[in-house]
N, C-alpha and C. Protein backbone atom coordinates (compact mmCIF):
# COMPACT_ATOMS: atom_id res chain seq x y z
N UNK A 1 30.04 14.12 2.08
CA UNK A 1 29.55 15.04 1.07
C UNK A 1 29.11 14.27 -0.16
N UNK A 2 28.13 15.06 -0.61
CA UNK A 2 27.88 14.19 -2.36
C UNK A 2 28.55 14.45 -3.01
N UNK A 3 28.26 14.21 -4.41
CA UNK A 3 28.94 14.04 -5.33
C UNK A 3 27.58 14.99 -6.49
N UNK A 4 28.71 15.46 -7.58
CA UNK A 4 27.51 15.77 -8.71
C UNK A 4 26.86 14.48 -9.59
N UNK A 5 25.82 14.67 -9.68
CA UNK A 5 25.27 13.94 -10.62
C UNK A 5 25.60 13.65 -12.02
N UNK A 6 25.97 14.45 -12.79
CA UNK A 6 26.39 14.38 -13.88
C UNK A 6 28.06 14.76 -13.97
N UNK A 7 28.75 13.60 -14.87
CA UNK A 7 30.17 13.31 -14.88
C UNK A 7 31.02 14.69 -15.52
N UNK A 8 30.04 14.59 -16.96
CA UNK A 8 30.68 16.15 -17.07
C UNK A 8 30.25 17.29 -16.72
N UNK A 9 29.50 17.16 -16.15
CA UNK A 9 29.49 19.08 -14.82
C UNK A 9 31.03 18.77 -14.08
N UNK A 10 30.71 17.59 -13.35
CA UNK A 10 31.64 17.29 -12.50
C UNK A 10 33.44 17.64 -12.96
N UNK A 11 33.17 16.66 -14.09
CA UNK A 11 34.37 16.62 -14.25
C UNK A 11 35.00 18.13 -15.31
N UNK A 12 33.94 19.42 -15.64
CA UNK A 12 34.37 20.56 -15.73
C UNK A 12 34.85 21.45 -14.91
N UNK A 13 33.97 21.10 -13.69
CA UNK A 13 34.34 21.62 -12.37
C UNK A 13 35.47 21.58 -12.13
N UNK A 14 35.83 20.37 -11.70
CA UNK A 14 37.37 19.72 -11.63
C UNK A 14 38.01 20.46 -12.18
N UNK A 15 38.30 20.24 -13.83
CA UNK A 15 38.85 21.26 -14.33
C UNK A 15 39.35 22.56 -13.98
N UNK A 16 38.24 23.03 -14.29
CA UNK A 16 37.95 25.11 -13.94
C UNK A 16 38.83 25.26 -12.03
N UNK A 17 38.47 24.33 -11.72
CA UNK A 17 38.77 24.64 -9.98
C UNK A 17 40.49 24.17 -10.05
N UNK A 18 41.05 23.27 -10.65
CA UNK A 18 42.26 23.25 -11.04
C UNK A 18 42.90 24.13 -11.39
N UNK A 19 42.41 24.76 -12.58
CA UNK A 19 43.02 25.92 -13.65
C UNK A 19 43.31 26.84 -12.77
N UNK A 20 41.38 27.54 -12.02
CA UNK A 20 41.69 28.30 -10.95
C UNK A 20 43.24 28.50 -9.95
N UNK A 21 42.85 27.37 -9.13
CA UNK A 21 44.14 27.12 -8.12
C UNK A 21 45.58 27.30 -8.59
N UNK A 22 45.77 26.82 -9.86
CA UNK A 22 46.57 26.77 -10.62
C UNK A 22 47.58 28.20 -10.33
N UNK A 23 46.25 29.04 -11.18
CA UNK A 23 46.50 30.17 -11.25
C UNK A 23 46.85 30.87 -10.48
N UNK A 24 46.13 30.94 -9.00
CA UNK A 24 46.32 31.70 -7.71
C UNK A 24 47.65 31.17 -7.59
N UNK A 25 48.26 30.11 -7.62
CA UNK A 25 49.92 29.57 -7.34
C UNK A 25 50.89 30.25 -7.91
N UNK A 26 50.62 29.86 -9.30
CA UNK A 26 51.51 30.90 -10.02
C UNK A 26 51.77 32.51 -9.74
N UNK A 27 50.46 32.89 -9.77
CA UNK A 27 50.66 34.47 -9.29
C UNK A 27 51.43 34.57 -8.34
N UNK A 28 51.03 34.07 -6.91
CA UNK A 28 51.81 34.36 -6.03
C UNK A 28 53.10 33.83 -5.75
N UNK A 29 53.82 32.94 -6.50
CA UNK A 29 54.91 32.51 -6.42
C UNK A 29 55.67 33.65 -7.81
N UNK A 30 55.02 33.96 -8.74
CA UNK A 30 55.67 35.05 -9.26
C UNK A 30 55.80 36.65 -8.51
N UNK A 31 54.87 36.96 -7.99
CA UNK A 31 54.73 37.95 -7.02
C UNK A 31 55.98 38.07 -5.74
N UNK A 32 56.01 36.74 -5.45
CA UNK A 32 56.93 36.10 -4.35
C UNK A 32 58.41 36.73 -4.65
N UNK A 33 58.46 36.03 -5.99
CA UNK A 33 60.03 35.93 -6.64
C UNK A 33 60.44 37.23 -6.85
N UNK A 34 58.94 38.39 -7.03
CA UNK A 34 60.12 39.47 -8.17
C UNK A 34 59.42 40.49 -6.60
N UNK A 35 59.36 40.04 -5.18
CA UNK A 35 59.85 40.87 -4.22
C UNK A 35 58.81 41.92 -3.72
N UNK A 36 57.76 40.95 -4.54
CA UNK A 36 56.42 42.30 -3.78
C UNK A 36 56.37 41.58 -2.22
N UNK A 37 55.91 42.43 -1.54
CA UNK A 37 55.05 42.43 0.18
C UNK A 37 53.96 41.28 -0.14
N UNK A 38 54.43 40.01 0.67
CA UNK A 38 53.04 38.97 0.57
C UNK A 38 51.79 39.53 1.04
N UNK A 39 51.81 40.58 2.15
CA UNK A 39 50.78 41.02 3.26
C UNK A 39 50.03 42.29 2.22
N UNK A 40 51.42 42.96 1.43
CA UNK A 40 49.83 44.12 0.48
C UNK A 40 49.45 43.13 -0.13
N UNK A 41 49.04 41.97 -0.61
CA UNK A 41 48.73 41.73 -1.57
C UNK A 41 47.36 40.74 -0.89
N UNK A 42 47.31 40.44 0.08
CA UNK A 42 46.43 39.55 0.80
C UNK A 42 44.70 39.42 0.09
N UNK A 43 44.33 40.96 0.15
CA UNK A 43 42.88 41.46 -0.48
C UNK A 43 43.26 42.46 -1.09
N UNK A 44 42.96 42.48 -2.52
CA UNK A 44 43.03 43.40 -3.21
C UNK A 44 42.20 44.41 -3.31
N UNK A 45 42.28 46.17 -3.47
CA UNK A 45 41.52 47.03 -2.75
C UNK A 45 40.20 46.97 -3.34
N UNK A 46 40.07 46.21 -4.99
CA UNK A 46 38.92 46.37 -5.33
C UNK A 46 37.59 45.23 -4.81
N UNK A 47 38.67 44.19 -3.89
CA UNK A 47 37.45 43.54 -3.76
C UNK A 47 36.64 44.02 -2.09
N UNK A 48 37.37 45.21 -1.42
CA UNK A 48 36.93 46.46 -0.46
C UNK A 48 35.86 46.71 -1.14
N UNK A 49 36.34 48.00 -2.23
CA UNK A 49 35.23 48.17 -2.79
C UNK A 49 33.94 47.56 -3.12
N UNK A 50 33.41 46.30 -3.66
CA UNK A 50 33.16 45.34 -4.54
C UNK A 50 32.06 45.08 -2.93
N UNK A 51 32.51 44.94 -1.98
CA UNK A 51 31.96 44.42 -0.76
C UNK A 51 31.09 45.60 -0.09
N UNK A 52 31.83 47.28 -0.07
CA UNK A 52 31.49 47.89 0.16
C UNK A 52 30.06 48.25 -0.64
N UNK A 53 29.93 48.29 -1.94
CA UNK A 53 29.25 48.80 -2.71
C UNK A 53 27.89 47.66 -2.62
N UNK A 54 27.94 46.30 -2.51
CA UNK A 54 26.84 45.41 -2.33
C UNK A 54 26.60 44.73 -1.06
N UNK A 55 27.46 44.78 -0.34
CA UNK A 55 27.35 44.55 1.46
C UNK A 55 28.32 43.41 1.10
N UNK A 56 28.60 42.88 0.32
CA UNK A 56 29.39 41.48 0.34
C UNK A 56 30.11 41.18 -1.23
N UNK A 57 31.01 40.08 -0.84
CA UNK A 57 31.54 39.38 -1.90
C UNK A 57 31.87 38.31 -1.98
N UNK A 58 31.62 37.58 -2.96
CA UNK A 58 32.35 35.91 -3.31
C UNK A 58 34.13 35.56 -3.31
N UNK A 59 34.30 35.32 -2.42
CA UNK A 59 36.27 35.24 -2.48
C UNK A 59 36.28 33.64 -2.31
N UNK A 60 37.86 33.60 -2.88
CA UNK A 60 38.82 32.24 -2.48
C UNK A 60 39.42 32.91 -2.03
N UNK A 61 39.80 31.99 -0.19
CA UNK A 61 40.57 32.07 0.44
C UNK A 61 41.59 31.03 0.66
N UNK A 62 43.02 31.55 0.07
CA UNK A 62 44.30 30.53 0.35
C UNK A 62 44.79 30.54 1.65
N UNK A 63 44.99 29.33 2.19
CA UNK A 63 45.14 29.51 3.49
C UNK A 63 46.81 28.80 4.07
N UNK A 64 47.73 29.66 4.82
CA UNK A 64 49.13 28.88 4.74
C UNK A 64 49.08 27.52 5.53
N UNK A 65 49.00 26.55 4.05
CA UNK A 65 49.04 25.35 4.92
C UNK A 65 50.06 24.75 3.49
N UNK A 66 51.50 24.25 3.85
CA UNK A 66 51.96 23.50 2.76
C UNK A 66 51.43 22.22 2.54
N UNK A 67 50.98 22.44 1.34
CA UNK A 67 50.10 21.45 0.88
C UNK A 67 50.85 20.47 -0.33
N UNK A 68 50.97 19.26 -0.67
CA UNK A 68 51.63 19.01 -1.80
C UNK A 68 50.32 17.95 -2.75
N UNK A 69 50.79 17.89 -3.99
CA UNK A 69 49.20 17.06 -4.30
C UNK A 69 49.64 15.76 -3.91
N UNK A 70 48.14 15.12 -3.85
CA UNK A 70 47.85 14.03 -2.70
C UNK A 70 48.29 12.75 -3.77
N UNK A 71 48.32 12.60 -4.93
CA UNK A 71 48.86 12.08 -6.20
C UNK A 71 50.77 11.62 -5.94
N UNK A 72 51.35 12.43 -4.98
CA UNK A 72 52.56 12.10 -4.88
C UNK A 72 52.61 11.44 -4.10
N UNK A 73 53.91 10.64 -3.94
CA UNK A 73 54.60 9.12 -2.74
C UNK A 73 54.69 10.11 -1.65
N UNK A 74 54.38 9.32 -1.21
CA UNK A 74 53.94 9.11 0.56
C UNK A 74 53.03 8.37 0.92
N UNK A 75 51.86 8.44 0.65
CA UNK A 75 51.38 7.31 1.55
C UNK A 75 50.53 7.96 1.93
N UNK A 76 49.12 7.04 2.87
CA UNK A 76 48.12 7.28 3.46
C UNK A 76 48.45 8.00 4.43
N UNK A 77 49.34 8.28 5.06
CA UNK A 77 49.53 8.60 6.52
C UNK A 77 49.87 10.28 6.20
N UNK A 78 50.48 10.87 5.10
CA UNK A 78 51.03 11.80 4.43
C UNK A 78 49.22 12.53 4.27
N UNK A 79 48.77 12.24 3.39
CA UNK A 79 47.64 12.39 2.94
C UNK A 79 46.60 12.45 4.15
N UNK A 80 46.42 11.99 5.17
CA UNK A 80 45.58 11.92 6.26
C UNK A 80 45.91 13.16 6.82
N UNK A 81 47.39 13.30 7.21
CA UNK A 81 48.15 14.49 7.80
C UNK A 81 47.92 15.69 7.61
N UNK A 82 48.16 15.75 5.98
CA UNK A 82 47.77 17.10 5.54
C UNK A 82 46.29 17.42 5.12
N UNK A 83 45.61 16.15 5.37
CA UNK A 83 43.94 17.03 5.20
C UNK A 83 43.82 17.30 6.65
N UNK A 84 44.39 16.86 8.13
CA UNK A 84 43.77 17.30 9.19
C UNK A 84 44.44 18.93 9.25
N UNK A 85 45.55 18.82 8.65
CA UNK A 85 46.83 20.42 8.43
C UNK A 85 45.66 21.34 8.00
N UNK A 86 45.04 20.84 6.41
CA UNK A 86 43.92 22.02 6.25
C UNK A 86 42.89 22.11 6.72
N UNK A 87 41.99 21.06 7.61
CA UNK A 87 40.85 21.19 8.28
C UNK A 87 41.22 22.24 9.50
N UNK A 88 42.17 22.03 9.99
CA UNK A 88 42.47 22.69 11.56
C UNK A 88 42.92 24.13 11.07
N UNK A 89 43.60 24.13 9.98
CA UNK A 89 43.27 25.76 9.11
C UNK A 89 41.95 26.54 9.11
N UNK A 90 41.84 25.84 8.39
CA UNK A 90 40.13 26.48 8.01
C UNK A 90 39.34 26.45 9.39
N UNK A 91 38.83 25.52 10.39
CA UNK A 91 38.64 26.20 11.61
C UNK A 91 39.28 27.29 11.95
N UNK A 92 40.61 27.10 12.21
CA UNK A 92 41.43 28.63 13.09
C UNK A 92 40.51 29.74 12.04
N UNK A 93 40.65 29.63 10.77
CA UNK A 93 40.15 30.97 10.47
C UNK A 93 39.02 31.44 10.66
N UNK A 94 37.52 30.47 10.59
CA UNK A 94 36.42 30.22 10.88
C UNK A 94 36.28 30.92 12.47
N UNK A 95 36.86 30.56 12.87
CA UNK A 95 36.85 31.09 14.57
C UNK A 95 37.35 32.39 14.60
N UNK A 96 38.07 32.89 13.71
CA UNK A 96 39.00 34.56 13.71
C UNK A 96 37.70 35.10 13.15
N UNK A 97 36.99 34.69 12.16
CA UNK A 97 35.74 35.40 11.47
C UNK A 97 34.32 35.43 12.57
N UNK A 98 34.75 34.98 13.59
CA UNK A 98 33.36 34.68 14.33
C UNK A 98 32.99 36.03 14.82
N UNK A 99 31.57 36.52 14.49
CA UNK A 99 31.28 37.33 15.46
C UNK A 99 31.33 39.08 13.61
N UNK A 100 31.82 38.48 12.70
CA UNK A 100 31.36 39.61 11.46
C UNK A 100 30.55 38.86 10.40
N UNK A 101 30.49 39.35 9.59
CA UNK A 101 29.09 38.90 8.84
C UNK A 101 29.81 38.10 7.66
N UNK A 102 29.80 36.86 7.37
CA UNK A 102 30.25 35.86 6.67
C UNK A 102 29.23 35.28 6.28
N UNK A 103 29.57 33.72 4.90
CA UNK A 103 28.60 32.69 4.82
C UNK A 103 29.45 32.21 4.14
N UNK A 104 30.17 30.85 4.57
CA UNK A 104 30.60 29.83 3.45
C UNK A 104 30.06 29.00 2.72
N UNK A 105 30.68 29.18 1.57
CA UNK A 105 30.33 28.52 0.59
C UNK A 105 30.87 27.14 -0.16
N UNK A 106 32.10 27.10 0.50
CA UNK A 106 32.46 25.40 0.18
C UNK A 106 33.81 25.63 1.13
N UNK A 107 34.20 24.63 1.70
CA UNK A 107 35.10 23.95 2.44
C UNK A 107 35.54 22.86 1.95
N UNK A 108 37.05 23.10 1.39
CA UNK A 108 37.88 22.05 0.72
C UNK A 108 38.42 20.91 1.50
N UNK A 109 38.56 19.91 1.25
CA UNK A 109 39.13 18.99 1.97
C UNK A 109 40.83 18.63 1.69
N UNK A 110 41.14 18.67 0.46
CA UNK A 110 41.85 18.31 -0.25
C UNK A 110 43.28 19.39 -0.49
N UNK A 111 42.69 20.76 -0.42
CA UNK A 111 43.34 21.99 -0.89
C UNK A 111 43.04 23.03 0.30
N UNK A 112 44.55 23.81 0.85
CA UNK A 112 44.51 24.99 1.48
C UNK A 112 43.43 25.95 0.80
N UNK A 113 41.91 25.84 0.90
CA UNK A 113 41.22 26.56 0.20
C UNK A 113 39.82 26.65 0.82
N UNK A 114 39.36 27.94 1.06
CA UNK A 114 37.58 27.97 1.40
C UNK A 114 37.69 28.77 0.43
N UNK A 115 36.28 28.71 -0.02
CA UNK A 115 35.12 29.83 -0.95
C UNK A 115 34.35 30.46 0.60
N UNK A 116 34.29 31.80 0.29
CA UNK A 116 33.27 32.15 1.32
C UNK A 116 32.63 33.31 0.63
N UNK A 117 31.56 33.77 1.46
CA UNK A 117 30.90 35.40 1.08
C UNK A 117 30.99 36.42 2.22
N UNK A 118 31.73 37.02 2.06
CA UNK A 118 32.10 38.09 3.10
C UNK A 118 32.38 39.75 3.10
N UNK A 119 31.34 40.28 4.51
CA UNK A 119 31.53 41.67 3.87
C UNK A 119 32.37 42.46 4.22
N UNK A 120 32.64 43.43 4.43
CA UNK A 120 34.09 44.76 3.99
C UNK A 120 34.75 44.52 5.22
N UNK A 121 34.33 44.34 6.45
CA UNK A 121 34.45 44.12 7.99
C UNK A 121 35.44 42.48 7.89
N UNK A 122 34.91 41.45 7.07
CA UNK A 122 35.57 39.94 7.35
C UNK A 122 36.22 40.09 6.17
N UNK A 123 36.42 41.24 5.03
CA UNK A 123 37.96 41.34 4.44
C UNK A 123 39.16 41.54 5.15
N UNK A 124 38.44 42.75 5.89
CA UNK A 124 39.86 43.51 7.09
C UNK A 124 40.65 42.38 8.11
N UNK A 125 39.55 41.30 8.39
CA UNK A 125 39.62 40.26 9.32
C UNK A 125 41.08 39.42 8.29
N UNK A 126 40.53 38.80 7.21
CA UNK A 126 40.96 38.36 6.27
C UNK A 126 42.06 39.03 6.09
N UNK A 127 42.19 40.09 5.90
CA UNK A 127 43.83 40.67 5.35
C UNK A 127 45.04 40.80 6.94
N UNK A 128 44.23 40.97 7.91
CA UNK A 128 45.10 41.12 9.17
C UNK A 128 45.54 39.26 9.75
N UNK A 129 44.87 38.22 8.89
CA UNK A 129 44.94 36.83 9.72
C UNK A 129 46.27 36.29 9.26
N UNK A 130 46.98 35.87 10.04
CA UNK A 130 48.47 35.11 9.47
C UNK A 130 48.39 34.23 9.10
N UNK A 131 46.69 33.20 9.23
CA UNK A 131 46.46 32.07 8.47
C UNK A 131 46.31 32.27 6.76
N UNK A 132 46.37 33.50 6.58
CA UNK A 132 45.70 33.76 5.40
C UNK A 132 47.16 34.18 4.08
N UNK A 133 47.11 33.65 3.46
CA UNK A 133 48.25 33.76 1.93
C UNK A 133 47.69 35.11 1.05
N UNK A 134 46.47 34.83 0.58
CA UNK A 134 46.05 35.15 -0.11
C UNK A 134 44.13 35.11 -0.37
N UNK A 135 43.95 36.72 -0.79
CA UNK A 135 42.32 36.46 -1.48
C UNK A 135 41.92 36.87 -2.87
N UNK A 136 41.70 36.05 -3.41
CA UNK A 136 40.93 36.44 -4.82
C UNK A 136 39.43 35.98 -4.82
N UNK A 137 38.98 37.01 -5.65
CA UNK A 137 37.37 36.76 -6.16
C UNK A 137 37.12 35.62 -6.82
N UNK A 138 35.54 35.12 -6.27
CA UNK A 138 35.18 33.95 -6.62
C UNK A 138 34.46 34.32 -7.73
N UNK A 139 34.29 34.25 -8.87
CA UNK A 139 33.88 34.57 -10.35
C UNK A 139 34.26 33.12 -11.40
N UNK A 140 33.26 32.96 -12.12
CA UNK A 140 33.20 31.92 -13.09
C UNK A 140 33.40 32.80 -14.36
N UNK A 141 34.72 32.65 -15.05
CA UNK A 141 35.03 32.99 -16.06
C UNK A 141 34.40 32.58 -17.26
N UNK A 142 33.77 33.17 -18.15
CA UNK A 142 33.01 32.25 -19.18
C UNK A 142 34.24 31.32 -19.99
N UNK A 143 33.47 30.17 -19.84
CA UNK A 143 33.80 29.15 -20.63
C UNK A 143 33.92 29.27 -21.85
N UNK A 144 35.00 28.63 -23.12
CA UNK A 144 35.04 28.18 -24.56
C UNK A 144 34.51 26.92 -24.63
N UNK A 145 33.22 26.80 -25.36
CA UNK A 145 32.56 25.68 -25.18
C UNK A 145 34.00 24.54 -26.30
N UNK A 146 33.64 23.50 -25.89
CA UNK A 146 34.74 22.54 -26.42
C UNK A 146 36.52 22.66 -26.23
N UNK A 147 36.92 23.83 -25.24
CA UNK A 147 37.80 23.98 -24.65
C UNK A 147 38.35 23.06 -24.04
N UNK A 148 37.82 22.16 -23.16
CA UNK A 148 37.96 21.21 -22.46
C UNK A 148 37.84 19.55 -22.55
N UNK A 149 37.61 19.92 -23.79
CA UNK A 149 36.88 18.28 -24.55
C UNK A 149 35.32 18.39 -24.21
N UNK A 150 34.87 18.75 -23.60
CA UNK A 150 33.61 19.00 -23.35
C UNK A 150 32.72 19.69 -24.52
N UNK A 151 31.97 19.40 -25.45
CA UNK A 151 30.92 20.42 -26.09
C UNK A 151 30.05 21.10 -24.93
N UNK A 152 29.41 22.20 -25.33
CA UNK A 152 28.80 23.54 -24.51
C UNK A 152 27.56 22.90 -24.18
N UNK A 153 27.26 23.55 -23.27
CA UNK A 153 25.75 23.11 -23.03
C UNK A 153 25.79 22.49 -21.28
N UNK A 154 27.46 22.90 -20.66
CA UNK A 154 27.30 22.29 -19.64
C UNK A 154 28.38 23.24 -18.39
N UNK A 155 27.85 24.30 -18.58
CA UNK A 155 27.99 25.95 -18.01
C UNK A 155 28.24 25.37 -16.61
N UNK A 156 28.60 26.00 -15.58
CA UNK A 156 28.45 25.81 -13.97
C UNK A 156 28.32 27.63 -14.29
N UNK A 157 26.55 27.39 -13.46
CA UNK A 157 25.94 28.99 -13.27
C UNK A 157 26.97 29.73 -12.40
N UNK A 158 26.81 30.76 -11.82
CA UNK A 158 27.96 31.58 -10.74
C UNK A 158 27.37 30.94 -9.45
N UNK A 159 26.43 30.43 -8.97
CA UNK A 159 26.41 30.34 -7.59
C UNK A 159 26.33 28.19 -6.79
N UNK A 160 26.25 27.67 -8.56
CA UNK A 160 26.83 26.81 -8.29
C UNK A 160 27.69 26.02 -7.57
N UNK A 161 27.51 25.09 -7.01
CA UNK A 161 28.34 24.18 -6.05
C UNK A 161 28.91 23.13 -6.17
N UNK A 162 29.64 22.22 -6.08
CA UNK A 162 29.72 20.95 -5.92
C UNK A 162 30.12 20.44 -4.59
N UNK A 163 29.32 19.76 -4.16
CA UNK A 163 29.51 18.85 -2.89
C UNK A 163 30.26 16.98 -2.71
């Protein structure tokens, strides 16, 4: 895969996709603790709606793979392990979606995580898969320009990528 061209797109990205993930963790490990149902919580009803109403939607999909960051001791062999753990994830689910109307949009290497676009039919898929933790909407929160050390002027549009 490439890389972005410019360091700080890149390295906002980074950022924002951190914060993101971040976030999805916390929720559901608070969710976890105070005893809600992991399974209602899989797709939330508005992003039904959201799919229903435009044929589709932008989601992150968390996928159960214990993942730890690749930054901690262990070793190459640790790190090799658990990216084949989430590649062979993300197939199994890829193959459960075969055959309804999908389009991915990034495939993580690194993180129990796809971006995809999927309509009301590959939510239902999505909320019934045991590979699946969790879905939240893929949405770019507006930025505070200089939030990040970054001055403004270096947005990631909504349909933006990094490869």
């Amino acid at each position: 895969m490439g890389r972005l061209s410019c360091p700080l797109v890149g390295q906002r990205l980074v950022r924002y996709c951190d914060r993101a993930i971040l976030g999805v963790i916390l929720t559901t490990s608070a969710l976890a603790s105070a005893g809600v149902d992991e399974r209602s919580l899989v797709v939330p009803e508005t992003l039904y709606r959201k799919a229903r109403d435009a044929g589709s939607v932008r989601v992150i999909v968390r996928l159960r793979v214990v993942a730890i960051p690749e930054g901690q001791p262990g070793g190459g062999n640790a790190v090799a392990s658990q990216r084949r753990a989430i590649a062979a994830a993300q197939s199994a689910l890829l193959a459960e979606l075969a055959g309804r109307s999908y389009r991915v949009i990034r495939i993580y290497e690194t993180i129990p995580f796809l971006a995809l676009e999927v309509s009301e039919d590959s939510l239902r898929a999505l909320e019934g898969s045991a590979l699946v933790v969790g879905v939240e909407e893929d949405r770019v929160d507006s930025a505070t320009p200089g939030a990040d050390g970054v001055e403004g002027g270096n947005e990631i549009p909504g349909g933006a990528q990094a490869q």
